[in-house]
Protein backbone atom coordinates (compact mmCIF):
# COMPACT_ATOMS: atom_id res chain seq x y z
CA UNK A 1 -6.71 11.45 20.54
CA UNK A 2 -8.34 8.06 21.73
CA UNK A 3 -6.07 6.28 18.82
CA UNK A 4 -2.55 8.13 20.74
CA UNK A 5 -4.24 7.57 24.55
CA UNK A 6 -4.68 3.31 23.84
CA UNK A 7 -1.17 3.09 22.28
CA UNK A 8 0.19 4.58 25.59
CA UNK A 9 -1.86 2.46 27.86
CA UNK A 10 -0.75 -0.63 25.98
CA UNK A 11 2.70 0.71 26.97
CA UNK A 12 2.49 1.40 30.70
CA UNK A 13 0.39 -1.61 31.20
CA UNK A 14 3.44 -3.43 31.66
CA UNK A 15 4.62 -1.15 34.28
CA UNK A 16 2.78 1.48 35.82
CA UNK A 17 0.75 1.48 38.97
CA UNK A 18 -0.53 5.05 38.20
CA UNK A 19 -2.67 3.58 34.92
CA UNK A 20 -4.33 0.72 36.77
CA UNK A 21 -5.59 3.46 39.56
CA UNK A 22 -6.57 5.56 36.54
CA UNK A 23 -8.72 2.60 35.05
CA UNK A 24 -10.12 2.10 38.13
CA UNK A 25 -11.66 5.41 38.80
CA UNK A 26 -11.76 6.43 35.29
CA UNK A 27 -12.60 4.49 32.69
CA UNK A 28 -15.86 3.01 31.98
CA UNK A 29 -17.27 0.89 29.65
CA UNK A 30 -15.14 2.14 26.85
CA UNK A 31 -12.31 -0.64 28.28
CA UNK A 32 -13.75 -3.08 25.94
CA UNK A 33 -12.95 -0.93 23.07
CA UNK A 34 -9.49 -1.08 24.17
CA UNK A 35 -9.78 -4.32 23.86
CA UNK A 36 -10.97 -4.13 20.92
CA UNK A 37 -8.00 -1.79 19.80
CA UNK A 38 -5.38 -3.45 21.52
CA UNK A 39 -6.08 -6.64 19.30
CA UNK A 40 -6.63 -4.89 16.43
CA UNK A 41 -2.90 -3.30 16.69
CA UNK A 42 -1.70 -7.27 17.48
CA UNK A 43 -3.84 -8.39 14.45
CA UNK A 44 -2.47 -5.80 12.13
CA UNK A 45 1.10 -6.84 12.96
CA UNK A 46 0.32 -10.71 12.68
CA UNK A 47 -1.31 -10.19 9.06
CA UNK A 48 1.64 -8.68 7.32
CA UNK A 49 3.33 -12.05 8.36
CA UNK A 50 0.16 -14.07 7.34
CA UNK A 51 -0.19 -12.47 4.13
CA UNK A 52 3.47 -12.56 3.12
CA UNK A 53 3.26 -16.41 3.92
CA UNK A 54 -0.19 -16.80 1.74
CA UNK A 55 1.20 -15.16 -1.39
CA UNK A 56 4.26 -17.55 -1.52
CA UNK A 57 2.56 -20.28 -0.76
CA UNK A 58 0.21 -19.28 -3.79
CA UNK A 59 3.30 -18.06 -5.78
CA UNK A 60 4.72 -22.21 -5.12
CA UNK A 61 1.13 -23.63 -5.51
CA UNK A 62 0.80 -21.37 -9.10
CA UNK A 63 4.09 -22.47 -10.52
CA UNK A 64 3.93 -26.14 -9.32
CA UNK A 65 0.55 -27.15 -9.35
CA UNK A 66 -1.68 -24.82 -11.84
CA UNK A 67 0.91 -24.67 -14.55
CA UNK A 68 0.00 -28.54 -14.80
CA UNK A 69 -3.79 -27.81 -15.59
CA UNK A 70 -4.43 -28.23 -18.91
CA UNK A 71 -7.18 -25.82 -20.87
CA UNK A 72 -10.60 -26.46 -19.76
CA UNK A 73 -13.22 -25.08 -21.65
CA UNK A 74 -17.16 -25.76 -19.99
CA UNK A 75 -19.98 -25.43 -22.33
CA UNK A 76 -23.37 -25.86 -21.34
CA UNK A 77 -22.06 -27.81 -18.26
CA UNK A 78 -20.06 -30.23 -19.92
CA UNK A 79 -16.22 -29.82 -19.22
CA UNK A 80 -13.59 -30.92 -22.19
CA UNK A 81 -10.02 -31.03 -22.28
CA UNK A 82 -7.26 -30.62 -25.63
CA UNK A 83 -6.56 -33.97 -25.65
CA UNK A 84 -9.19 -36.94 -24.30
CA UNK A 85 -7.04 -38.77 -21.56
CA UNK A 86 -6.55 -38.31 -18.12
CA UNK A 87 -4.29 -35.44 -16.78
CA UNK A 88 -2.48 -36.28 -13.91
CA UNK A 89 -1.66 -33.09 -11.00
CA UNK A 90 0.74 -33.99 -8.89
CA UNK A 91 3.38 -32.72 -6.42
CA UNK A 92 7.11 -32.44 -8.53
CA UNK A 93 8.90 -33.21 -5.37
CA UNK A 94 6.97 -36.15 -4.14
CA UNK A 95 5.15 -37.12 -6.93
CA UNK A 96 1.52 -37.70 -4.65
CA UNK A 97 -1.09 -36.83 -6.98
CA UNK A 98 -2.95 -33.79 -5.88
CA UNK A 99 -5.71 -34.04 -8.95
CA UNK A 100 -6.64 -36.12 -11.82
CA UNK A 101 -8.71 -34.31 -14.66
CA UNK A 102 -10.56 -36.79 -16.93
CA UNK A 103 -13.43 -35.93 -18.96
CA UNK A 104 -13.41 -38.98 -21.17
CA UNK A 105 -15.90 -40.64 -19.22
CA UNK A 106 -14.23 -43.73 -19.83
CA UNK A 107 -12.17 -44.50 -16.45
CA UNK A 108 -15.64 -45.07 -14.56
CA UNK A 109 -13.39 -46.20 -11.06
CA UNK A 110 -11.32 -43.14 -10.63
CA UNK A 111 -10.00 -43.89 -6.57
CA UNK A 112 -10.39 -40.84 -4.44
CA UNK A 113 -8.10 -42.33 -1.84
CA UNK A 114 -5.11 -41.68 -3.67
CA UNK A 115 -6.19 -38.45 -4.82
CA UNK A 116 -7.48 -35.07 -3.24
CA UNK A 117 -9.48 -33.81 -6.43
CA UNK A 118 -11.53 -34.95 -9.11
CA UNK A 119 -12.70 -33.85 -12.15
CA UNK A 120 -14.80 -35.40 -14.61
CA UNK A 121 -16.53 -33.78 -17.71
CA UNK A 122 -19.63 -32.68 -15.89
CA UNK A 123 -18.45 -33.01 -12.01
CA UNK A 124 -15.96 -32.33 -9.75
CA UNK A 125 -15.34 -34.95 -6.92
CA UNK A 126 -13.22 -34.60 -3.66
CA UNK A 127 -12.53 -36.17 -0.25
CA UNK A 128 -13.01 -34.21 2.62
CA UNK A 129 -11.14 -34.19 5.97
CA UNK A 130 -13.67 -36.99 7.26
CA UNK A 131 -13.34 -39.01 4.89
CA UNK A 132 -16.64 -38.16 2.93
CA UNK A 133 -16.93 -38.07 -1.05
CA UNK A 134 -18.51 -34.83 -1.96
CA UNK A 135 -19.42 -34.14 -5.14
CA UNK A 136 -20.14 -31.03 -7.06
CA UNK A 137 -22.57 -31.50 -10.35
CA UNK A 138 -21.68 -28.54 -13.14
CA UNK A 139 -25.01 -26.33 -13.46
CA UNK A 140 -26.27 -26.66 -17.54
CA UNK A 141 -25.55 -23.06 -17.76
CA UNK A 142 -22.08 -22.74 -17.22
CA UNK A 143 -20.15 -21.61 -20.15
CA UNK A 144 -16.55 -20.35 -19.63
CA UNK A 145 -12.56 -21.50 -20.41
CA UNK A 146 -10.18 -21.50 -17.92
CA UNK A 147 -6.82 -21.66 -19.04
CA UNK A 148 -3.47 -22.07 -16.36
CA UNK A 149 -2.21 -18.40 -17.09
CA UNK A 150 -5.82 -17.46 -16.05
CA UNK A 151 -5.65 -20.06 -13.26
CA UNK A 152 -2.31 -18.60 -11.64
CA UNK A 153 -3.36 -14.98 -12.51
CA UNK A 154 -7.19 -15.83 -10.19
CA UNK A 155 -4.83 -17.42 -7.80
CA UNK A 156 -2.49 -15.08 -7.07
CA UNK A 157 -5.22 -12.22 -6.97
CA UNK A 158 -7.26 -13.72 -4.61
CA UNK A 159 -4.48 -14.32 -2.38
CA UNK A 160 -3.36 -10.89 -2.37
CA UNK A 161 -6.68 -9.50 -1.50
CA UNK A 162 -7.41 -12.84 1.06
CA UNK A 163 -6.76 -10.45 4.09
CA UNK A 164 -10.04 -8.95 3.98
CA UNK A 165 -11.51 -12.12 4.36
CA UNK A 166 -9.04 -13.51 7.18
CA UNK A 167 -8.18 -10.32 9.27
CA UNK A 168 -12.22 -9.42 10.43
CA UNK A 169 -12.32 -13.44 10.93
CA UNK A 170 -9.79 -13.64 13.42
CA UNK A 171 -10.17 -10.27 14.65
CA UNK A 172 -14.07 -10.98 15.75
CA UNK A 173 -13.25 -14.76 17.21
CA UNK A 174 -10.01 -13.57 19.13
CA UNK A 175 -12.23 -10.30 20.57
CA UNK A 176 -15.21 -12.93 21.44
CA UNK A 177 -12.28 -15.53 22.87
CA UNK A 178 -10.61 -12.71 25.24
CA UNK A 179 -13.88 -11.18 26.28
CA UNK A 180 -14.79 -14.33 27.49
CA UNK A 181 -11.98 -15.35 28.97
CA UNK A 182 -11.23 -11.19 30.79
CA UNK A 183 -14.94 -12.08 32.38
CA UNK A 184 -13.38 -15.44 33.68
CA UNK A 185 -10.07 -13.88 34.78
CA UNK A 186 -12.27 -10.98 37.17
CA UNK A 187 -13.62 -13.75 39.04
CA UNK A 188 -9.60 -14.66 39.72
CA UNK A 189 -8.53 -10.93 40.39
CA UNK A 190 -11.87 -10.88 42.90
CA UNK A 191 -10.96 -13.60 44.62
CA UNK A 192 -6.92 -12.72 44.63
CA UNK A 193 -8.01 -8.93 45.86
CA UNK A 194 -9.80 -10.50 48.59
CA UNK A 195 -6.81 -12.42 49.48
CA UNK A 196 -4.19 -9.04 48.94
CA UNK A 197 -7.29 -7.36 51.17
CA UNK A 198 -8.25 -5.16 48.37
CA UNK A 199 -12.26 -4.65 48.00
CA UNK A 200 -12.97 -4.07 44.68
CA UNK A 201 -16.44 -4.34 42.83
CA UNK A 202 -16.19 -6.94 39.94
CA UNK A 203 -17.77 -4.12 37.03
CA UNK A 204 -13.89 -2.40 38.82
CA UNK A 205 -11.56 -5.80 38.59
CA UNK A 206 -12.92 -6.65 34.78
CA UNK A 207 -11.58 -3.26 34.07
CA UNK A 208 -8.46 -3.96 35.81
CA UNK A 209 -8.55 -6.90 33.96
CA UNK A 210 -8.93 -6.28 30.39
CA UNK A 211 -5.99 -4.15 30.87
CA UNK A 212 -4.05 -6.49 32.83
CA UNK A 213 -4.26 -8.61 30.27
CA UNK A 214 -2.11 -6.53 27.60
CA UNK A 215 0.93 -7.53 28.58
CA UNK A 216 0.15 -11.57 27.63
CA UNK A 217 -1.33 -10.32 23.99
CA UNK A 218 1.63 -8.89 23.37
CA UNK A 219 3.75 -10.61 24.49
CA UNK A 220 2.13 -13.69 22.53
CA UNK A 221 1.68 -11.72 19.66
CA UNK A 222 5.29 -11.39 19.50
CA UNK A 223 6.39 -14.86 20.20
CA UNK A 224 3.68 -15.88 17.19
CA UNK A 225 5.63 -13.68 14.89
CA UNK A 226 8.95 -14.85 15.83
CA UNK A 227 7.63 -18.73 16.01
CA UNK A 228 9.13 -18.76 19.05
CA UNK A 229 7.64 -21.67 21.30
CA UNK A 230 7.80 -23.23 24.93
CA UNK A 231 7.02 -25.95 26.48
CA UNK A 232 4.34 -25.47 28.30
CA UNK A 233 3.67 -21.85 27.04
CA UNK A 234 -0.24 -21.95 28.02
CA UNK A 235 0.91 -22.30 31.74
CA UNK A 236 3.50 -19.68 31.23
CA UNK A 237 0.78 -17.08 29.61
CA UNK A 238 -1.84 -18.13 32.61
CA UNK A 239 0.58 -17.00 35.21
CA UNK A 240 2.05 -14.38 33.90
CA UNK A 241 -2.06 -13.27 33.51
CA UNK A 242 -2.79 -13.41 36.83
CA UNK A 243 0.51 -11.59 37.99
CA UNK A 244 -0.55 -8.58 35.99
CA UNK A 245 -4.40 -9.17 37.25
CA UNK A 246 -2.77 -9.11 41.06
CA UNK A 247 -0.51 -5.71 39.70
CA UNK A 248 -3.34 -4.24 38.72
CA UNK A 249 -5.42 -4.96 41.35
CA UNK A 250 -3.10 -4.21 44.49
CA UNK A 251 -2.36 -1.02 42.71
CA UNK A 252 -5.85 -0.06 44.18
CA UNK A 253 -4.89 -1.08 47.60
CA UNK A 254 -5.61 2.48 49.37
CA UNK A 255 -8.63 3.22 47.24
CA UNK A 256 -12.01 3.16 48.66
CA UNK A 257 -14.86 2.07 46.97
């Protein structure tokens, strides 16, 4: 099976001289589905960390921040609250306010700068990471209640299901990100073949290279699970890049081509 073959390259691609001369000779185009695979695998492993992370941060957000919403019912566009005064969101450790809710339409100079969140009784109002007011007006045919139980219950469901929104995202701009950069890295492992006096076509050293490269995904992958960090880690994962590229590639040393 293809599934069983890529798991077993991933492992001897941090060893074996014998895979790089098969991926040389061997393998075609299919190498960028290994790619493909290999951060799949890496992806997988990072999400059950990711999503574990996202539901407790929802679980905290629910039972700090939603429980403090009070019942909102929207008819015909027009938002209205229990009481008519301002309700005040705010953080229970810090005490930053995080929202004010106000449909009495009578504080007219509600400051966004002290607040992330807005809500009036026909629009909601917030300050975005540039500093820019946007404002959303509440269509005329809107007609719904949303009560905190409801709130935390929505919350909590979307975050367990937010996986199938976040795993394809990273998946596609990591795969775009390393394709890029395997196409970059060939031009290296040409230029470091010529130097080990290895001729090599370049379609030959991108293989090389997308394989090479294993080692440094997982390897990352790893220390990203483990939040372990160095200084300098970029110039650590470059080098230890181009020492697998120059494994790979002198691995092909008495190959002709």
């Amino acid at each position: 099976m293809r599934f069983l073959k890529y798991l077993r390259t991933m492992l001897r691609s941090f060893y074996s001289r014998e895979l790089y001369r098969e991926v040389a000779t061997r393998w075609d185009v299919g190498v960028v589905l290994y790619l493909l695979f290999v951060l799949t695998v890496c992806w997988i492993f990072m999400m059950l960390k990711i999503q574990l992370e996202i539901n407790q941060s929802a679980k905290l957000f629910a039972s700090e921040y939603a429980s403090q919403f009070p019942l909102l019912t929207i008819k015909n566009g027009v938002i209205s609250t229990p009481e008519n005064h301002p309700y005040v969101i705010q953080d229970p450790n810090t005490k930053q306010v995080f929202a004010t809710v106000d449909t009495s339409s009578q504080n007219k100079n509600l400051d966004l700068s002290t607040r992330t969140i807005i809500v009036t009784n026909n629009k909601i109002m917030w300050t975005s990471h540039d500093g820019v007011v946007k404002t959303y007006q509440l269509a005329k045919n809107i007609n719904m209640t949303l009560d905190p139980i409801m709130l935390k219950d929505k919350l909590l469901s979307w975050a367990k299901w937010s996986w199938l929104l976040i795993f394809p995202m990273f998946l596609l701009v990591s795969f775009s990100y390393r394709l890029v950069e395997a196409l970059i890295y060939a031009v290296i492992g040409k230029i470091l073949g010529l130097v080990a006096r290895v001729s090599l076509p370049y379609t030959t050293v991108f293989k090389l290279t997308i394989v090479a490269m294993t080692p440094v995904i997982v390897i990352g992958t790893l220390l990203d699970w483990f939040e372990l960090n160095f200084p300098r880690i970029a110039v650590l994962y470059f080098v230890l890049a181009l020492t697998y590229i120059l494994f790979a590639v002198s691995s092909n040393r008495t190959k002709k081509y």
